[in-house]
Protein backbone atom coordinates (compact mmCIF):
# COMPACT_ATOMS: atom_id res chain seq x y z
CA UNK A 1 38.74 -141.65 87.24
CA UNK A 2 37.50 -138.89 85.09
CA UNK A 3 34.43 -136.99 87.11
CA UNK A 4 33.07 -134.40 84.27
CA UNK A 5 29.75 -133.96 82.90
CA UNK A 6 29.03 -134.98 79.32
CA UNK A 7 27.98 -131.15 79.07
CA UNK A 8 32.13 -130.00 79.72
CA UNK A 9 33.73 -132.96 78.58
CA UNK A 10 35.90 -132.10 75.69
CA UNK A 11 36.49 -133.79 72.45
CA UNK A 12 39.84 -134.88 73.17
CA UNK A 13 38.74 -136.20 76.70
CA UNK A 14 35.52 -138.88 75.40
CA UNK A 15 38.69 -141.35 74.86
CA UNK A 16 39.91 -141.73 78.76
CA UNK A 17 36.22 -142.32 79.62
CA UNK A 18 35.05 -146.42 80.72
CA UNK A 19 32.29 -147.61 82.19
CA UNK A 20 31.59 -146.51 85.68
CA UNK A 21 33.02 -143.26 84.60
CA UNK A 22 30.56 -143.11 81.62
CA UNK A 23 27.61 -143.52 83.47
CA UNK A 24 28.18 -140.97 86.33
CA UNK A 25 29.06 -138.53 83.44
CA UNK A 26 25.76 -139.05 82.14
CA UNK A 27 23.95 -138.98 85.11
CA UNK A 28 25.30 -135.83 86.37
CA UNK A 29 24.13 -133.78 82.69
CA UNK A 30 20.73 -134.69 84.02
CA UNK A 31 19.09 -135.35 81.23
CA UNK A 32 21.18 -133.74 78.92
CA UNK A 33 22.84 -136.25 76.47
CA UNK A 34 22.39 -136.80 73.20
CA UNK A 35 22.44 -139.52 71.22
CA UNK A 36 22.74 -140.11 67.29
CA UNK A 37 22.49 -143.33 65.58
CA UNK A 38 24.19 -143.86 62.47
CA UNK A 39 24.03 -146.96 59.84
CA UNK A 40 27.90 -147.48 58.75
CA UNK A 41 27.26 -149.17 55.66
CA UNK A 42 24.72 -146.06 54.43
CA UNK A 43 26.54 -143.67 52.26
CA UNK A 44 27.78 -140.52 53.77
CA UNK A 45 25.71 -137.92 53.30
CA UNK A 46 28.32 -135.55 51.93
CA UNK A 47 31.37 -137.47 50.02
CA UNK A 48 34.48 -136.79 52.17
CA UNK A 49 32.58 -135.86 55.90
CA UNK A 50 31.25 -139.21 57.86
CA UNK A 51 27.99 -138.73 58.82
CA UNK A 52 29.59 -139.78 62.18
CA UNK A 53 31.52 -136.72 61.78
CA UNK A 54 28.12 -134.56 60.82
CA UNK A 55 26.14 -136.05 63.61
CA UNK A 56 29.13 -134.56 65.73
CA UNK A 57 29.08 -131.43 64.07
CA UNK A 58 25.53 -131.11 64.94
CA UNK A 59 25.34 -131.54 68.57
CA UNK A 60 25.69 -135.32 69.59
CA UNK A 61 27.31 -136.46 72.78
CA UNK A 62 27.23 -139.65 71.94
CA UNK A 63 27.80 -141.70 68.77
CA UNK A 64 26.10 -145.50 68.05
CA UNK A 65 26.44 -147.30 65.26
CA UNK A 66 24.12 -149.64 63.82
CA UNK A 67 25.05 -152.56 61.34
CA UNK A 68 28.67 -152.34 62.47
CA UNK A 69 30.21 -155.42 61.77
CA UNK A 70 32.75 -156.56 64.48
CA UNK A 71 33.93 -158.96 61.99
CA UNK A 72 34.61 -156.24 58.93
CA UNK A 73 34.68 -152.81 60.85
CA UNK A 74 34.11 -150.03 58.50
CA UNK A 75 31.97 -146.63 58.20
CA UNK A 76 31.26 -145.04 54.96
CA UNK A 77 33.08 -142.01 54.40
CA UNK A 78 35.22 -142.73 57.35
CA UNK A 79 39.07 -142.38 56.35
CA UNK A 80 40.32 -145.53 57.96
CA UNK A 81 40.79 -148.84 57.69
CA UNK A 82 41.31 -151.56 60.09
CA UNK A 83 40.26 -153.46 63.46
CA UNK A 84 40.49 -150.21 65.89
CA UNK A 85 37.88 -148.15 63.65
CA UNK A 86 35.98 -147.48 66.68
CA UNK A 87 39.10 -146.27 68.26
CA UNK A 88 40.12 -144.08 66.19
CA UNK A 89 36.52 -142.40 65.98
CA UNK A 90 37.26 -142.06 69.78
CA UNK A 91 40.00 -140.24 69.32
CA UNK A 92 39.80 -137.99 66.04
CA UNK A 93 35.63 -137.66 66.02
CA UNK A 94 35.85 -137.12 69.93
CA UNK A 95 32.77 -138.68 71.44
CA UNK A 96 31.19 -140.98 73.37
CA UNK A 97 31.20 -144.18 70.94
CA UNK A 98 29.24 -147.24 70.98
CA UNK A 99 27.85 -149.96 68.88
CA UNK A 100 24.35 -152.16 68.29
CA UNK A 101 24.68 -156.02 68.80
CA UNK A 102 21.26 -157.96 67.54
CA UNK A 103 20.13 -160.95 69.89
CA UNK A 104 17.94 -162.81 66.96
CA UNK A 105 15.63 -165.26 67.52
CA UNK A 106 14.14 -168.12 66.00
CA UNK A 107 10.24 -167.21 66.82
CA UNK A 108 7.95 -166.53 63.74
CA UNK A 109 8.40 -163.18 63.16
CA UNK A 110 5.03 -160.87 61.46
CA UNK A 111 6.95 -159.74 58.01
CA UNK A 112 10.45 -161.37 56.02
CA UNK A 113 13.22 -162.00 58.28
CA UNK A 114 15.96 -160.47 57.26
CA UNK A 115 19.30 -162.37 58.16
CA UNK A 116 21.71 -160.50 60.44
CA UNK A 117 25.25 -161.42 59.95
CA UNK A 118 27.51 -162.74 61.89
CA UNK A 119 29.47 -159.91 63.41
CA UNK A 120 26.34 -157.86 64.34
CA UNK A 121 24.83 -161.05 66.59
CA UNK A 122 24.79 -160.21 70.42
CA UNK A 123 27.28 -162.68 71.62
CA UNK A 124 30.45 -162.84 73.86
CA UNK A 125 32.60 -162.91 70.89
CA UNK A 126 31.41 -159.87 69.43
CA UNK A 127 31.00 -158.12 72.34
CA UNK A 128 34.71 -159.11 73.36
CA UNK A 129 35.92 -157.60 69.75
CA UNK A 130 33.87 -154.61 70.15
CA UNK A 131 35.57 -153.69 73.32
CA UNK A 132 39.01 -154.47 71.72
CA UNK A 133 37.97 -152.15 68.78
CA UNK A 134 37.13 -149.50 70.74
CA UNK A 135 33.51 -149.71 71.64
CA UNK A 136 32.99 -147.88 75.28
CA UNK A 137 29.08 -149.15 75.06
CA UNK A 138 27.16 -151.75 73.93
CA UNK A 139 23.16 -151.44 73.03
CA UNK A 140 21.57 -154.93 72.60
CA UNK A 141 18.69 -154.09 70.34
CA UNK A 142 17.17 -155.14 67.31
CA UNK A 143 16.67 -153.88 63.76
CA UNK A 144 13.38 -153.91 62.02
CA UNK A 145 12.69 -157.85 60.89
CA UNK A 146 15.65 -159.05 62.50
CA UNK A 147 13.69 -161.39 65.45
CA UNK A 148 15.01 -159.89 68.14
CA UNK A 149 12.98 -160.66 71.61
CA UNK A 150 13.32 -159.65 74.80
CA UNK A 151 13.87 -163.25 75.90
CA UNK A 152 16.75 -163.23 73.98
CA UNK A 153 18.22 -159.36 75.08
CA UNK A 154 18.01 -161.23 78.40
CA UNK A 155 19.89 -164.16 77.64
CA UNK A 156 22.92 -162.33 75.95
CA UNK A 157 23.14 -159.99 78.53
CA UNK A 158 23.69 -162.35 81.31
CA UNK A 159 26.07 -163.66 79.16
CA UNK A 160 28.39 -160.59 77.91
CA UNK A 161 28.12 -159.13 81.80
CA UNK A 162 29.20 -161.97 83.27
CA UNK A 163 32.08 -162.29 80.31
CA UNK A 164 33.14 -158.62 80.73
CA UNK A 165 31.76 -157.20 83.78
CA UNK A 166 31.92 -153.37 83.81
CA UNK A 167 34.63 -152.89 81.25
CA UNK A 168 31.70 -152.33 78.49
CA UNK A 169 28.43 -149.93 79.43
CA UNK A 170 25.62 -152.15 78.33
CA UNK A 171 21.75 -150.97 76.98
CA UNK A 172 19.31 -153.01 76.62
CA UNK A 173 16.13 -152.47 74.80
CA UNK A 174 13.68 -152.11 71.64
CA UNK A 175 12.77 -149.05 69.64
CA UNK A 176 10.10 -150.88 67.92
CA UNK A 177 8.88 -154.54 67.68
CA UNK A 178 11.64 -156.30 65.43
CA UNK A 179 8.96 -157.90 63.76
CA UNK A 180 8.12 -160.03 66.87
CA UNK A 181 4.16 -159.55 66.42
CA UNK A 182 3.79 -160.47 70.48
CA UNK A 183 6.27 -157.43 71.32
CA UNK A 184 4.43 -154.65 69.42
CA UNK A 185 2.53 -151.55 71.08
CA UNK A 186 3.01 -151.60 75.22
CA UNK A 187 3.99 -155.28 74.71
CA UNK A 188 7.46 -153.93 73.40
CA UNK A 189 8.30 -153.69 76.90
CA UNK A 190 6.76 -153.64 80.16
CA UNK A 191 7.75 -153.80 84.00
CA UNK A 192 8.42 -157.45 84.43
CA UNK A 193 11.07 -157.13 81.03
CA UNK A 194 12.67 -153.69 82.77
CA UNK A 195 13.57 -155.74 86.01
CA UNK A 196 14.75 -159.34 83.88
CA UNK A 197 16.95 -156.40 82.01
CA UNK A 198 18.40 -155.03 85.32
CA UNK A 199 18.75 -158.49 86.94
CA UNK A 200 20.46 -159.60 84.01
CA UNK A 201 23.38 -156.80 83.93
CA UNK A 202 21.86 -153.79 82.12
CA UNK A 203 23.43 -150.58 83.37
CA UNK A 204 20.94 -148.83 80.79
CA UNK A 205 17.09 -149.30 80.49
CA UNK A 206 16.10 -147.97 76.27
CA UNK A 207 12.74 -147.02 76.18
CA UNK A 208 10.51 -146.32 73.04
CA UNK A 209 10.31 -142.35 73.37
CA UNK A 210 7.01 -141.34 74.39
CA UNK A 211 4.67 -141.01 71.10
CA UNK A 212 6.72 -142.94 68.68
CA UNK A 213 5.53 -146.34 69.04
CA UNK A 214 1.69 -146.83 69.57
CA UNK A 215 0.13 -146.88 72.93
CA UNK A 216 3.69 -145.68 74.21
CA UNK A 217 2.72 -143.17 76.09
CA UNK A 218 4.61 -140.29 78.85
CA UNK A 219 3.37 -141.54 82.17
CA UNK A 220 3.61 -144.76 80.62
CA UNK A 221 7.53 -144.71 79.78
CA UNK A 222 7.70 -142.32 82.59
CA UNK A 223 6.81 -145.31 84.95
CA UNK A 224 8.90 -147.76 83.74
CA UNK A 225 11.75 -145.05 83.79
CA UNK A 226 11.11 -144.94 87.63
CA UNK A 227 11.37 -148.63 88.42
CA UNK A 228 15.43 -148.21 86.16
CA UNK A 229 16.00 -144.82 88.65
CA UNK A 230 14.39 -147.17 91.62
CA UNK A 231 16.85 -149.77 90.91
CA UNK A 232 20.05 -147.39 90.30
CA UNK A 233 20.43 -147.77 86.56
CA UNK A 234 19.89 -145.07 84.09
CA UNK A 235 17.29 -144.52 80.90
CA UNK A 236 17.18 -144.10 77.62
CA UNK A 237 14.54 -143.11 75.03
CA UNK A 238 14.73 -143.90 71.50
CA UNK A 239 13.19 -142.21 68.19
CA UNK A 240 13.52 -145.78 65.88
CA UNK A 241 10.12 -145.18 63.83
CA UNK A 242 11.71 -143.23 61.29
CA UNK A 243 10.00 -140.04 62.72
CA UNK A 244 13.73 -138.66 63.23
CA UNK A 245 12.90 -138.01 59.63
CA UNK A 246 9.65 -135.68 60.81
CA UNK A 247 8.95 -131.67 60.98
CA UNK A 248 10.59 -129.60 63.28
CA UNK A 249 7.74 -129.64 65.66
CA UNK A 250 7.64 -133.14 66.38
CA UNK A 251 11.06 -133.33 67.34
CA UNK A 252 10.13 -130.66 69.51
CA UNK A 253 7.67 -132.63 70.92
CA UNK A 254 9.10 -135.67 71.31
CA UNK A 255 12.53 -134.41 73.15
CA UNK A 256 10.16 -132.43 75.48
CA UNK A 257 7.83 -135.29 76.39
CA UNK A 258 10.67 -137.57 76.71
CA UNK A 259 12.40 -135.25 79.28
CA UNK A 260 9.17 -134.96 81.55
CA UNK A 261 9.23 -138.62 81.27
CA UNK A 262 12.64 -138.42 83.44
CA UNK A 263 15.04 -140.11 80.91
CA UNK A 264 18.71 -139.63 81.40
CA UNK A 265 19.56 -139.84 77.56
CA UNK A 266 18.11 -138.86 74.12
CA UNK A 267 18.42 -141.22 70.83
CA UNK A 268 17.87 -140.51 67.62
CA UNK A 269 17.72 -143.12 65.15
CA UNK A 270 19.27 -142.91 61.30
CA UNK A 271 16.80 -143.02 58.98
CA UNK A 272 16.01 -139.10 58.00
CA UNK A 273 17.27 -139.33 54.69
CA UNK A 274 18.93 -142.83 55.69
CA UNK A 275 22.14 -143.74 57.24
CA UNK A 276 21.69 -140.67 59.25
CA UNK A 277 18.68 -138.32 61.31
CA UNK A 278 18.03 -135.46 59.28
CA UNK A 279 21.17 -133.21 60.70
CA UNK A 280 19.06 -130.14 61.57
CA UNK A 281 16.85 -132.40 63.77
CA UNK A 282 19.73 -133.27 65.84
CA UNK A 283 20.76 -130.10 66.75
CA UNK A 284 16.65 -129.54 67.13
CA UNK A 285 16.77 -131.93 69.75
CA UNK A 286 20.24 -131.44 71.62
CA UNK A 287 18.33 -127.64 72.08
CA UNK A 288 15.14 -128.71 73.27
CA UNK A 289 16.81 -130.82 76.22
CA UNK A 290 20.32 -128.79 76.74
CA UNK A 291 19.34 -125.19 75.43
CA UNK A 292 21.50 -123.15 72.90
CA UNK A 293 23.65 -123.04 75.51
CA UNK A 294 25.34 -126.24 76.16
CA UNK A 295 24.19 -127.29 72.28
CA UNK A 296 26.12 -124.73 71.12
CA UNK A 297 29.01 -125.69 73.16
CA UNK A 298 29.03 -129.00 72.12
CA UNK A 299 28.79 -128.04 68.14
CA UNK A 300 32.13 -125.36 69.11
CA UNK A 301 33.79 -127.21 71.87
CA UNK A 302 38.29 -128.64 70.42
């Protein structure tokens, strides 16, 4: 089994790495990794260069993609076409690679609901072609106005654990209500959901990051990151208020607040100027939490 940090692990080395092997990596950058969401339908933000590829470029460790449709794979900008997409992002991109699966509900939901189609839905299927495509993670979340509940995160993670035990890393967790209007502010998550999560096969706990949701507070994300340590799983924080989109300085803020809060990871969602963060705010973060140092590394390291 691969033993590296995410910090040394080469481009051409992301691809041998698989679940218990992912997390340890991880865990032993202490705090260092960073994560970049990217919507694969969104155009590219320069013609012939994925933004997968730019969010690379910049300083990501990891790479998730949201609205990836296990059903029609594809990534604007991406030169490929086929099943083992993901795979081949693996190989040629040279990261850490995972996808979002949605587990909707049918509670009222506070705005529109906007459908979510078939081959983004959190279910064994899905999950099962993920994995075949080349997924090494999977992060059951939920969109804005999709209807996604913790109830149901629950539910589908029992389910695609028990399906495909540690083959796939799986996350579990919302940036932002979903348009559930009984899971907004602290209600988004609290310590009775981070426990269901764990108990029901999460090997990562996401977290709103500390000052992008309201009434989301550092000691407050800082405590439920405790009970994930407590209970031998790791933590995530996400940016997935469009503030990935914000000023230099409250990226700045954010990383650094989310790092006192103890979190083992760093996401940053895609809508800057859509699709994708704003690619100077990625590197932004990656140096607030890993230095020039390791950031530049990263952006260098074939």
């Amino acid at each position: 089994m691969p033993n590296k940090r995410v910090l040394d692990i080469r481009p051409n080395e992301f691809d041998q790495y698989e679940g218990k092997a992912i997390l340890n990596a991880i865990k032993a950058s202490e705090g260092r990794t960073m994560v970049s969401e990217i919507i694969c339908p969104a155009p590219a933000l320069f013609y012939d260069v994925s933004n997968a590829e730019l969010s690379a470029a910049f300083g990501a460790d990891v790479l998730l993609f949201n609205m990836y449709d296990v059903n029609n794979p594809s990534l604007n900008g991406y030169p490929y076409e086929g099943k083992a997409l993901l795979n081949d992002i693996r190989k040629k991109v040279g990261r850490f690679v995972g996808i979002n699966l949605e587990p909707v509900s049918k509670e009222g939901l506070m705005d529109e609901k906007i459908e979510v189609d078939p081959g983004r839905i959190a279910t064994v299927e899905n999950a099962k072609k993920a994995y075949q495509q080349g997924a090494q993670f999977l992060l059951l979340t939920g969109n804005p106005k999709t209807g996604v509940t913790n109830k149901e995160i629950i539910e589908s993670l029992k389910a695609i654990k028990k399906a495909l035990g540690d083959k796939l890393v799986l996350a579990a967790g919302k940036m932002h209500a979903a348009g559930i209007g009984g899971e907004t502010a602290k209600n988004i998550i609290n310590e009775n959901d981070v426990n269901a999560f764990i108990d029901a096969g999460a090997d990562i706990l996401l977290v709103p990051a500390p000052g992008t949701v309201p009434g989301i507070s550092e000691s407050y994300v800082a405590s439920l990151v405790d009970i994930a340590h407590n209970r031998n799983i790791l933590a995530l924080s996400a940016i997935g208020t469009s503030q990935e989109g914000a000023d230099e300085h409250t990226i700045k803020n954010i990383a650094l607040s989310a790092k006192r809060a103890g979190v083992d990871m760093h996401h940053i969602g895609d809508a800057g100027f859509f699709g994708i963060a704003v690619p100077e705010n990625i590197k932004t973060y990656s140096t607030v939490i890993k230095g020039i140092r390791h950031t530049y590394r990263r952006m260098a390291m074939k």
